[in-house]
PDB file of N, CA and C in Angstrom:
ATOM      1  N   UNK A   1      40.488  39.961 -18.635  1.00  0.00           N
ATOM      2  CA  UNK A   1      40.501  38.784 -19.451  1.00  0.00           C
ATOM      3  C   UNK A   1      39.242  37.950 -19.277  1.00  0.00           C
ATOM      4  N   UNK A   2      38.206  38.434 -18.442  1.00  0.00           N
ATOM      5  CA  UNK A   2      37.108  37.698 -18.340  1.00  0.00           C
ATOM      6  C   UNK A   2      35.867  38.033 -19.346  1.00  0.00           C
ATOM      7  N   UNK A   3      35.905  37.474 -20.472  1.00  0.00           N
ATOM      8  CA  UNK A   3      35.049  36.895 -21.695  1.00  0.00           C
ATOM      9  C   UNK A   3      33.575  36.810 -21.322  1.00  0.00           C
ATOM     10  N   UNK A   4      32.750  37.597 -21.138  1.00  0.00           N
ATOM     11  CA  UNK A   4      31.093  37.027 -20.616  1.00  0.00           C
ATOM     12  C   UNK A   4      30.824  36.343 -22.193  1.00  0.00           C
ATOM     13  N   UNK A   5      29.958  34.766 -21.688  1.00  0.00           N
ATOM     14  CA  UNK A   5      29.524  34.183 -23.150  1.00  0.00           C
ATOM     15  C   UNK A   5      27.959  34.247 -22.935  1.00  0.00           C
ATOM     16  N   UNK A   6      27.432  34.408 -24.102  1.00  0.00           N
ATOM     17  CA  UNK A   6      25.687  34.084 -23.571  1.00  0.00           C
ATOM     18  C   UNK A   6      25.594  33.365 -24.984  1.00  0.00           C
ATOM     19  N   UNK A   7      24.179  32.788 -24.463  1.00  0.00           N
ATOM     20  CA  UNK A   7      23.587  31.770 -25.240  1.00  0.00           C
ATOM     21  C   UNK A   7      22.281  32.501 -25.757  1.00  0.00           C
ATOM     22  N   UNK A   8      21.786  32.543 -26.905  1.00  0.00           N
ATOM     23  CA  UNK A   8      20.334  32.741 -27.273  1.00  0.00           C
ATOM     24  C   UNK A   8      19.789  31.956 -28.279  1.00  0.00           C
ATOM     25  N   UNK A   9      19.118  30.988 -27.580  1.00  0.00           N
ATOM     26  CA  UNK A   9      18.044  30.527 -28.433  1.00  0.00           C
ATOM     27  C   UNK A   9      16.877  30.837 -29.312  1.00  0.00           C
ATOM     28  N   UNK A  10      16.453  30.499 -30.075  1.00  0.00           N
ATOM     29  CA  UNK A  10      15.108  30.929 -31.033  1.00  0.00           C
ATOM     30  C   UNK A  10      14.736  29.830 -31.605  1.00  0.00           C
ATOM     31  N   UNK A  11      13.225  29.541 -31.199  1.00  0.00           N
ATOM     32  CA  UNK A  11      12.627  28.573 -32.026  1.00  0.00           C
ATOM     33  C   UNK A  11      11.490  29.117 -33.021  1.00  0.00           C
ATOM     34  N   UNK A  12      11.067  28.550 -33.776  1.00  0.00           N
ATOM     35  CA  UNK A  12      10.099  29.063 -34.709  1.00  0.00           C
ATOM     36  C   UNK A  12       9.300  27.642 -35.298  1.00  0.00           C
ATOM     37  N   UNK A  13       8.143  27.502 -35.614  1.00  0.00           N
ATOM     38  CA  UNK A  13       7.568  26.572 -35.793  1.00  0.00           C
ATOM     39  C   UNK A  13       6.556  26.818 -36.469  1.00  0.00           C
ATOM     40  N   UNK A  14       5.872  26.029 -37.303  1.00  0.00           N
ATOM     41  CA  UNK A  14       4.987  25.901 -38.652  1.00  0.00           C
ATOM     42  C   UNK A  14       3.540  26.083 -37.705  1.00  0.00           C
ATOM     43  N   UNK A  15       3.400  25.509 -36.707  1.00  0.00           N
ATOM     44  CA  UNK A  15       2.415  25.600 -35.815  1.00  0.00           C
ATOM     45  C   UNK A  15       2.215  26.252 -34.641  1.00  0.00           C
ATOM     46  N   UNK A  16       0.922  26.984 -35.019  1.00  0.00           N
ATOM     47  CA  UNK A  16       0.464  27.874 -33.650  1.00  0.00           C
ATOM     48  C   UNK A  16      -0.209  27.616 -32.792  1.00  0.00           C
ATOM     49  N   UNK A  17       0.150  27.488 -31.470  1.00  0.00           N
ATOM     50  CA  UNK A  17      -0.013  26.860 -30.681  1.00  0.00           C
ATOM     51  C   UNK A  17      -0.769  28.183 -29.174  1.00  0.00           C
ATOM     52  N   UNK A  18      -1.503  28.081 -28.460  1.00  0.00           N
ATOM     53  CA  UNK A  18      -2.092  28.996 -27.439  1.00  0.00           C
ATOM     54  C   UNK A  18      -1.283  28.502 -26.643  1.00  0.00           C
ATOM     55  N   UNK A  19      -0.308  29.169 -26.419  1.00  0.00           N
ATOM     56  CA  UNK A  19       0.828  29.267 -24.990  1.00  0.00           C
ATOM     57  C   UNK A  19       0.272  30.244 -23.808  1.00  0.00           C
ATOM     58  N   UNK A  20      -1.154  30.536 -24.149  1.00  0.00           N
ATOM     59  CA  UNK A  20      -1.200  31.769 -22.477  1.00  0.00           C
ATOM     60  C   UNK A  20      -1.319  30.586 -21.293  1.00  0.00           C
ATOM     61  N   UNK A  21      -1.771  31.273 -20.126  1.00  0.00           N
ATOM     62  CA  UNK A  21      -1.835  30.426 -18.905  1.00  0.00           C
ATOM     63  C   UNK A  21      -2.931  30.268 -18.923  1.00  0.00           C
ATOM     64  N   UNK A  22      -4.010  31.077 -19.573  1.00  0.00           N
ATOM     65  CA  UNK A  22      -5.738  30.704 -19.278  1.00  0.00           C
ATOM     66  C   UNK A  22      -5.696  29.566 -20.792  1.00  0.00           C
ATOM     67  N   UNK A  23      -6.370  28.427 -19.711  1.00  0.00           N
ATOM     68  CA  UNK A  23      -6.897  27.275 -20.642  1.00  0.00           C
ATOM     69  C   UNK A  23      -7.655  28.159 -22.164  1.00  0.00           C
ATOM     70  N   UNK A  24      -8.028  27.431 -22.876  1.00  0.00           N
ATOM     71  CA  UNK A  24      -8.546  27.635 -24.373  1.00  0.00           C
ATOM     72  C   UNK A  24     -10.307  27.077 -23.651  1.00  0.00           C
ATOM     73  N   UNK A  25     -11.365  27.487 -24.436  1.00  0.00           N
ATOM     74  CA  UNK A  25     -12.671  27.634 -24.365  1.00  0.00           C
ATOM     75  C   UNK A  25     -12.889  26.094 -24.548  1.00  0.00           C
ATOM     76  N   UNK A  26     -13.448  24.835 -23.670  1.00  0.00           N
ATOM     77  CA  UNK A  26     -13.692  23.560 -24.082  1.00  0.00           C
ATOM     78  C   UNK A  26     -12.953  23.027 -23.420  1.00  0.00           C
ATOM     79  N   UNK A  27     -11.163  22.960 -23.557  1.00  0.00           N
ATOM     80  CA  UNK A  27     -10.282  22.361 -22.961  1.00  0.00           C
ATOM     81  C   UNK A  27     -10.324  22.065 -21.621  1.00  0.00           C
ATOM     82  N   UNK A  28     -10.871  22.620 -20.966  1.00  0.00           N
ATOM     83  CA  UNK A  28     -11.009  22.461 -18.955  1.00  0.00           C
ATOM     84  C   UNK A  28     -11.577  21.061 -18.802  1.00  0.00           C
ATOM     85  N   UNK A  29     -11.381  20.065 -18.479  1.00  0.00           N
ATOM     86  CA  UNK A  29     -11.735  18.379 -17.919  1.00  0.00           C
ATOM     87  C   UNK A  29     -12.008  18.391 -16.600  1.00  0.00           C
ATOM     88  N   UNK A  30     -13.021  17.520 -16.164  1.00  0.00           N
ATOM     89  CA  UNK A  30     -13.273  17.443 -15.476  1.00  0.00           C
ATOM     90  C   UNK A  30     -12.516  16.283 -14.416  1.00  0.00           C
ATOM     91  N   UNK A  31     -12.033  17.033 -12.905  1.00  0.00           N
ATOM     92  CA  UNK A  31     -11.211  15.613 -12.646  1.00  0.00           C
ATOM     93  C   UNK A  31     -12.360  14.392 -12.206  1.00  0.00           C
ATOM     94  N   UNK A  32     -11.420  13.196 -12.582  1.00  0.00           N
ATOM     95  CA  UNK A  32     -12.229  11.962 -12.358  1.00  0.00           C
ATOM     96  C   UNK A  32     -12.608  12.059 -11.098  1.00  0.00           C
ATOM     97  N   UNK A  33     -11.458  11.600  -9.929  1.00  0.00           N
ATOM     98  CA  UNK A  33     -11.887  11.135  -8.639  1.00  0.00           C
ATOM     99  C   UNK A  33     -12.322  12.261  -7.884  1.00  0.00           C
ATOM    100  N   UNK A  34     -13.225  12.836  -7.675  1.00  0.00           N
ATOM    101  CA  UNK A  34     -14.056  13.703  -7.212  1.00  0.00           C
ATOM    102  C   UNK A  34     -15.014  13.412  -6.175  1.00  0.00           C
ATOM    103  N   UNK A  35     -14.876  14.650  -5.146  1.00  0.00           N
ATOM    104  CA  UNK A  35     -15.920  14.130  -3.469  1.00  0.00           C
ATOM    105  C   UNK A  35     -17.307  13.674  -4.321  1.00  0.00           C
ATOM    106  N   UNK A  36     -17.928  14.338  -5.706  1.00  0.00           N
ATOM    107  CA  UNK A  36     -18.815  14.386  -6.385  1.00  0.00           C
ATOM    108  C   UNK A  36     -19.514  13.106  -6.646  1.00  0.00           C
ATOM    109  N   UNK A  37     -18.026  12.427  -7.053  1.00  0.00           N
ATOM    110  CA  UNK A  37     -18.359  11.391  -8.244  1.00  0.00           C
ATOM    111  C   UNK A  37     -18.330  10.014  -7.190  1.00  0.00           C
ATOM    112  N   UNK A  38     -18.202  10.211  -5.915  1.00  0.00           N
ATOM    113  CA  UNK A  38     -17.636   9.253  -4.995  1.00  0.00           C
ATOM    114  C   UNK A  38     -18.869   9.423  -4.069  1.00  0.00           C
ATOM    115  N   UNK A  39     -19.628  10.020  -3.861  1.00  0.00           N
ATOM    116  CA  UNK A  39     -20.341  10.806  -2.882  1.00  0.00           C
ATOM    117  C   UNK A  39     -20.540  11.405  -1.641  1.00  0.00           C
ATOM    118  N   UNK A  40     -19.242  11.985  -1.770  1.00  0.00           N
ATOM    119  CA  UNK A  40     -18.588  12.342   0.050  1.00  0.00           C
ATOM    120  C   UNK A  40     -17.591  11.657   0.157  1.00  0.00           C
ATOM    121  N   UNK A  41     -17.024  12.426   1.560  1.00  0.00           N
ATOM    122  CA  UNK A  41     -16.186  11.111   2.404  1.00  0.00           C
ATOM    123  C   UNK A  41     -17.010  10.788   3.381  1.00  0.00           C
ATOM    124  N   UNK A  42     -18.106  10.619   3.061  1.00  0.00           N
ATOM    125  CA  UNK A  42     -19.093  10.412   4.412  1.00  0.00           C
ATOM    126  C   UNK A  42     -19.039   8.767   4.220  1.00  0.00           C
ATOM    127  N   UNK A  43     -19.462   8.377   2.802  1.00  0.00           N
ATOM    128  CA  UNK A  43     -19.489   6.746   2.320  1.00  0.00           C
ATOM    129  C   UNK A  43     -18.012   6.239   2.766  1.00  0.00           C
ATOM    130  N   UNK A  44     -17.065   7.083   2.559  1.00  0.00           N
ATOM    131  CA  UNK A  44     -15.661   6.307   2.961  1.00  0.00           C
ATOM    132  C   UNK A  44     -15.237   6.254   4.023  1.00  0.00           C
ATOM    133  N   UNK A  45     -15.971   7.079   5.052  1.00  0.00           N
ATOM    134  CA  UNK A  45     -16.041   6.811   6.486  1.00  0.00           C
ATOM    135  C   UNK A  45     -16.383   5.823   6.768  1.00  0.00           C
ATOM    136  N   UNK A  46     -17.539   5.697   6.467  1.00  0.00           N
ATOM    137  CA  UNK A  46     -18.357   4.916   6.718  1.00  0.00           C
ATOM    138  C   UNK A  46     -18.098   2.992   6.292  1.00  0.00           C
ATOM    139  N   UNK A  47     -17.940   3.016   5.283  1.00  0.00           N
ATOM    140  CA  UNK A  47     -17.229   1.725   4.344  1.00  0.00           C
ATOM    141  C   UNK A  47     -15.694   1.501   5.691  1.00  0.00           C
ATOM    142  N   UNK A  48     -14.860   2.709   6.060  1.00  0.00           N
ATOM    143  CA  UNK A  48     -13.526   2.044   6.143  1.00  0.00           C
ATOM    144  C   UNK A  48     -13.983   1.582   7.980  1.00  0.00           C
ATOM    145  N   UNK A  49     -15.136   2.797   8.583  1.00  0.00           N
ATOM    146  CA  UNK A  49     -15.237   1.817   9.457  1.00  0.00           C
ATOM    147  C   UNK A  49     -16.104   0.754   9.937  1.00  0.00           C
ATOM    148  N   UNK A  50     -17.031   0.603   8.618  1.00  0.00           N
ATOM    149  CA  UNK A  50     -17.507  -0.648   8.771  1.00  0.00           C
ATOM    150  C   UNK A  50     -16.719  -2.089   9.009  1.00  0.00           C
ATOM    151  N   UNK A  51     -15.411  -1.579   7.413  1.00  0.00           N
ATOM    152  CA  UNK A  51     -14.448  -2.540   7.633  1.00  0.00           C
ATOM    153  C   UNK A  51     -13.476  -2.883   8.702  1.00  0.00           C
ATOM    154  N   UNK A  52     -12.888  -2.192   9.564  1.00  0.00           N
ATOM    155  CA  UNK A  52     -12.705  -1.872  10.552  1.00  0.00           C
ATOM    156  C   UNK A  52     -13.197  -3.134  11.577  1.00  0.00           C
ATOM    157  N   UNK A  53     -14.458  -2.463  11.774  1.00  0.00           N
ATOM    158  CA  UNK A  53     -15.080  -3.353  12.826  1.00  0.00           C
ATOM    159  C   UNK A  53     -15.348  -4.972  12.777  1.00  0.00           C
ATOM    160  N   UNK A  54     -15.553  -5.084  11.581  1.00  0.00           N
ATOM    161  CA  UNK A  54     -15.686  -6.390  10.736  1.00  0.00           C
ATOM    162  C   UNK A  54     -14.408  -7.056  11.093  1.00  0.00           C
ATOM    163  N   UNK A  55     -13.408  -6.483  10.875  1.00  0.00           N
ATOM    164  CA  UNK A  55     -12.269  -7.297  11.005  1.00  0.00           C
ATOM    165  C   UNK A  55     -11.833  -7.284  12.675  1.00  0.00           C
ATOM    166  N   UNK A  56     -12.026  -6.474  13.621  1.00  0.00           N
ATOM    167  CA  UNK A  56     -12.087  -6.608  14.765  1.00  0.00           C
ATOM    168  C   UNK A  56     -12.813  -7.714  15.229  1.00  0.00           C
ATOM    169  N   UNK A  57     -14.610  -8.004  14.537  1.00  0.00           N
ATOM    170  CA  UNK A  57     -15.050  -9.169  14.931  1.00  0.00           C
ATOM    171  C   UNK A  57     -14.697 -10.596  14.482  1.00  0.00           C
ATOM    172  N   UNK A  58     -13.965 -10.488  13.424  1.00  0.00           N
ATOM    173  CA  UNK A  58     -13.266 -11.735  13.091  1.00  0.00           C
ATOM    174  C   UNK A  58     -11.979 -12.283  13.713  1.00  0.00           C
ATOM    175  N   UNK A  59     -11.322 -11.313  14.038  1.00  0.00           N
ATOM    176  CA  UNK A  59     -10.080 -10.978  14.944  1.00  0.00           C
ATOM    177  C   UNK A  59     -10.604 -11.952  16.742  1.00  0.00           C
ATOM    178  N   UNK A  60     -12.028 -11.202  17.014  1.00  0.00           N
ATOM    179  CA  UNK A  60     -12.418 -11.723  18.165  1.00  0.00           C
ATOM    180  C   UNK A  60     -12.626 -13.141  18.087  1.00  0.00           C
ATOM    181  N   UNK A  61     -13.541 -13.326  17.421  1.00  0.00           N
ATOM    182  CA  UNK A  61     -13.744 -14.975  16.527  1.00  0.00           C
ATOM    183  C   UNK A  61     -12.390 -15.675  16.949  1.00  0.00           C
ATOM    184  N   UNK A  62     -11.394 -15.443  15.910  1.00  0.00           N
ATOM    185  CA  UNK A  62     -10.107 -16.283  16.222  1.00  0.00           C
ATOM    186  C   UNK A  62      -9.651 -16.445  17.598  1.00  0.00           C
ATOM    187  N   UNK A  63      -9.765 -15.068  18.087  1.00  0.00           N
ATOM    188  CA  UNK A  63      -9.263 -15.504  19.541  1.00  0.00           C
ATOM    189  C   UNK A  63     -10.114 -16.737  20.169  1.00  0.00           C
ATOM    190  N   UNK A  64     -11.151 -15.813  19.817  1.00  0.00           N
ATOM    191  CA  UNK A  64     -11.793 -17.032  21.130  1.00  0.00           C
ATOM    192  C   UNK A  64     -11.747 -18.432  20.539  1.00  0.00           C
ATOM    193  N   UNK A  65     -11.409 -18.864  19.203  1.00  0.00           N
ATOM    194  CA  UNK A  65     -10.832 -20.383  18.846  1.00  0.00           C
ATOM    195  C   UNK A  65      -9.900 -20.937  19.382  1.00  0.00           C
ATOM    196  N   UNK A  66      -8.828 -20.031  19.139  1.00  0.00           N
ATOM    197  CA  UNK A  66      -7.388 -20.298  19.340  1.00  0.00           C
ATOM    198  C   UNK A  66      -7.507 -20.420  20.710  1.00  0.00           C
ATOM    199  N   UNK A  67      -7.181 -19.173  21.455  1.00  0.00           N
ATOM    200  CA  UNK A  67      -6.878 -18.515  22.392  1.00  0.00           C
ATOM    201  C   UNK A  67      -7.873 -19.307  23.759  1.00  0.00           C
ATOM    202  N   UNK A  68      -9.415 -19.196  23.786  1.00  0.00           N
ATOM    203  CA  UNK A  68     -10.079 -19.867  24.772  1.00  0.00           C
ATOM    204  C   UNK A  68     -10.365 -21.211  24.748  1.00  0.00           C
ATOM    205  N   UNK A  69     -10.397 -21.459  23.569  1.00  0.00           N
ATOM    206  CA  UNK A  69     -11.251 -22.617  23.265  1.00  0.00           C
ATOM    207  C   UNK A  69     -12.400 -22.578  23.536  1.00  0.00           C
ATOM    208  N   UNK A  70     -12.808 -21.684  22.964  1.00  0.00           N
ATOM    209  CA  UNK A  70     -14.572 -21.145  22.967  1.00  0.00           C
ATOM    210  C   UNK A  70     -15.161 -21.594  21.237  1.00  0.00           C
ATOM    211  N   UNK A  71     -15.320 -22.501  21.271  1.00  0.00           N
ATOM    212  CA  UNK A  71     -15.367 -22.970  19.719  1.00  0.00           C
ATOM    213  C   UNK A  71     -16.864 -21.997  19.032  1.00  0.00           C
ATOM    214  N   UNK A  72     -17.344 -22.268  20.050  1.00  0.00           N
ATOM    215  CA  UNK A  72     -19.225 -21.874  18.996  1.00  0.00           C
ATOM    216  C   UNK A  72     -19.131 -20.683  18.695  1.00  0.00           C
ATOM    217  N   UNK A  73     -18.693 -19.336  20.120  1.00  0.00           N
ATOM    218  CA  UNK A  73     -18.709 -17.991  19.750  1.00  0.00           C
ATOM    219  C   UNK A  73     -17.655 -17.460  18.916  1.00  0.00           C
ATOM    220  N   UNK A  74     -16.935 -18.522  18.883  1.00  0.00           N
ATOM    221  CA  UNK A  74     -15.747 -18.118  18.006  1.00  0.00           C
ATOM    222  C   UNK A  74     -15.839 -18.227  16.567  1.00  0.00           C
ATOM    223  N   UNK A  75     -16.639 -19.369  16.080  1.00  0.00           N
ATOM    224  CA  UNK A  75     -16.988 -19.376  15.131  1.00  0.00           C
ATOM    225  C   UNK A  75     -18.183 -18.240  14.444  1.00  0.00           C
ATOM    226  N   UNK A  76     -18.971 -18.772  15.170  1.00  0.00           N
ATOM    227  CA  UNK A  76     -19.972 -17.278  14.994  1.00  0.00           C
ATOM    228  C   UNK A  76     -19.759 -15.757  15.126  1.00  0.00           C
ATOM    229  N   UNK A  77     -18.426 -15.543  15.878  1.00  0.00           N
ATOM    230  CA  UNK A  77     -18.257 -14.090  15.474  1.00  0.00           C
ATOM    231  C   UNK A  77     -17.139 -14.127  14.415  1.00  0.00           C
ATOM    232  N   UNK A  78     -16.401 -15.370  14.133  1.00  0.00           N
ATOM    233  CA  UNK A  78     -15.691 -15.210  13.097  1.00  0.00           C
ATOM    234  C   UNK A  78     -16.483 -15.267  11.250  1.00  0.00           C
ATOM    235  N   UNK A  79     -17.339 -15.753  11.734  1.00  0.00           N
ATOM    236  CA  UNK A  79     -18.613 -15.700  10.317  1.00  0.00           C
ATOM    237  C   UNK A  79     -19.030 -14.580  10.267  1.00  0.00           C
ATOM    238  N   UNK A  80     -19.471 -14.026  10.956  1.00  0.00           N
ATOM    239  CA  UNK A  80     -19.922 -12.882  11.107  1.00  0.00           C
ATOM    240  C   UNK A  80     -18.649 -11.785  10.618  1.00  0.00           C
ATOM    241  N   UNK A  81     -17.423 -11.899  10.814  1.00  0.00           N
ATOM    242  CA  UNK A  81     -17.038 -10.806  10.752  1.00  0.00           C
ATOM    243  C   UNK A  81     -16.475 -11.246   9.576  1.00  0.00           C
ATOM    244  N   UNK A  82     -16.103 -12.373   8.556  1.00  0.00           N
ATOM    245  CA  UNK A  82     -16.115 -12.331   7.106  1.00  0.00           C
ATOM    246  C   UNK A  82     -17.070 -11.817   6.185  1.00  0.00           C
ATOM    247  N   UNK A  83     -18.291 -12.398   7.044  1.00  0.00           N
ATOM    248  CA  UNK A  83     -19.624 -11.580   6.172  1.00  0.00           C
ATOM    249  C   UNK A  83     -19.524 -10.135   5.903  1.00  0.00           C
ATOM    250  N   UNK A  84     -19.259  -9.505   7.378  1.00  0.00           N
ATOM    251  CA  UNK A  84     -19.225  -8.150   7.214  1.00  0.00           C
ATOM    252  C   UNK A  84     -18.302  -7.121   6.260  1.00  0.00           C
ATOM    253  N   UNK A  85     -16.877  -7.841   6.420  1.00  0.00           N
ATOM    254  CA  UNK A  85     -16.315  -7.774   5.255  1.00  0.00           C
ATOM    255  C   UNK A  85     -16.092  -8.091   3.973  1.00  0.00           C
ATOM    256  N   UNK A  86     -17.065  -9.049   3.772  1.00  0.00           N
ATOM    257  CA  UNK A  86     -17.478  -9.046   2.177  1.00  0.00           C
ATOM    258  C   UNK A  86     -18.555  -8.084   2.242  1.00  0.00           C
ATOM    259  N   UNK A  87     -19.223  -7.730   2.877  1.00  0.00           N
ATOM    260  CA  UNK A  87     -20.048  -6.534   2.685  1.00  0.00           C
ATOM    261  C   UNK A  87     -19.573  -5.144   2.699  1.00  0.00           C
ATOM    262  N   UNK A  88     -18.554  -4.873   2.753  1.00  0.00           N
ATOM    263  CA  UNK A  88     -17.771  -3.421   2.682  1.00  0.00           C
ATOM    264  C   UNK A  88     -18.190  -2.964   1.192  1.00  0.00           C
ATOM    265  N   UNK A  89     -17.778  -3.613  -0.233  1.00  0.00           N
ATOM    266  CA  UNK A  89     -18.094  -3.170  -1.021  1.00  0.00           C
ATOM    267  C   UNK A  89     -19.908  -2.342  -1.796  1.00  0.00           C
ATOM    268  N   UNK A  90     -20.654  -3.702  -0.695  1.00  0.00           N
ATOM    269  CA  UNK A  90     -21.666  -3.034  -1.225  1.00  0.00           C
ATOM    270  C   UNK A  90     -22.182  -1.451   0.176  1.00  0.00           C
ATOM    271  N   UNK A  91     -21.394  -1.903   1.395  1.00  0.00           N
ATOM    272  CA  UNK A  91     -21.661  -0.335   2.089  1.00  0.00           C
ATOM    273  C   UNK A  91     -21.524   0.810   1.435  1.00  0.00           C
ATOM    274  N   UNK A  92     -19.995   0.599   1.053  1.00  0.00           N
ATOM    275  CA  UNK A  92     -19.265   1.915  -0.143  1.00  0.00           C
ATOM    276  C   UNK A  92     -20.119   2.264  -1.281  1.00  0.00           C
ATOM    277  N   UNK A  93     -20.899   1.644  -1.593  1.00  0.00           N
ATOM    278  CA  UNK A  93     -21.535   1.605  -3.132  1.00  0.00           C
ATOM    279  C   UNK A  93     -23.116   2.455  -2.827  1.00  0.00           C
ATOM    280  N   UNK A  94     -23.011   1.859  -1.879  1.00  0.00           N
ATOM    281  CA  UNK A  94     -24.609   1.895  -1.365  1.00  0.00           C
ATOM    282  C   UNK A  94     -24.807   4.143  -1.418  1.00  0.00           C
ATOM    283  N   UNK A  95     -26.143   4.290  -1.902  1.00  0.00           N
ATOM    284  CA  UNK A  95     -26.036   5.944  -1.852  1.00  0.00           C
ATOM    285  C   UNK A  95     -26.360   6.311  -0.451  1.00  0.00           C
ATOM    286  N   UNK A  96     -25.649   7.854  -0.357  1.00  0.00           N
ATOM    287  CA  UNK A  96     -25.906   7.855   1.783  1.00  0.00           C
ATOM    288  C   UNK A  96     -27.408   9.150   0.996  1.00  0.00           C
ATOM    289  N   UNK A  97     -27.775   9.276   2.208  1.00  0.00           N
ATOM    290  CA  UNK A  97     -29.053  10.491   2.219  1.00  0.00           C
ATOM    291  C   UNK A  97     -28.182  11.882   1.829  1.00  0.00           C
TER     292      UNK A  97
END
C-alpha cells in the first residue's frame, strides 16, 4: 500500500541565459578591498601600531595627571599622544617603499 509520489518540475523561459560555472568573457570584477588597492598589510601594521602606541602615550599622560600628580609630563605626553592619534590616518594613507 505504499504509493511512491514524485514531483517534476520544468521551467522554460523566453530568455537565454549562460548557466555554466565558467564566468562569460568581461563579466569577472575586480574585488574592491584588495592587499593591492590598500597597499599591503604592511601600512595596516603599521597605522594599527602606530595607533596603539599613541594611545598608550595618552593613557600614560592621564595617569601621570590623575594618578601622580605630575601635571607637566602628563600633559605633554597626553598631547602628544592625541597628536599621534590624529595622525593615524595620514600614517595609513601615507605610500610604504
Amino acid at each position: 500500500m505504499s504509493e511512491e509520489k514524485s514531483f517534476t518540475y520544468t521551467y522554460t523561459s523566453t530568455e537565454r541565459r549562460n548557466t555554466s560555472l565558467q564566468p562569460a568573457e568581461g563579466s569577472v570584477r575586480k574585488e574592491e578591498n584588495t592587499d593591492e588597492d590598500h597597499g599591503g598589510t604592511g601600512r595596516v601594521v603599521k597605522a594599527v601600531l602606530w595607533g596603539t602606541g599613541s594611545c598608550l602615550l595618552f593613557g600614560l599622560g592621564l595617569s601621570c595627571v590623575l594618578e601622580w600628580a605630575a601635571y607637566i609630563p602628563g600633559i605633554v605626553c597626553g598631547a602628544l599622544g592625541i597628536a599621534g592619534m590624529a595622525a593615524v590616518p595620514a600614517v595609513y594613507k601615507r605610500k610604504s617603499n
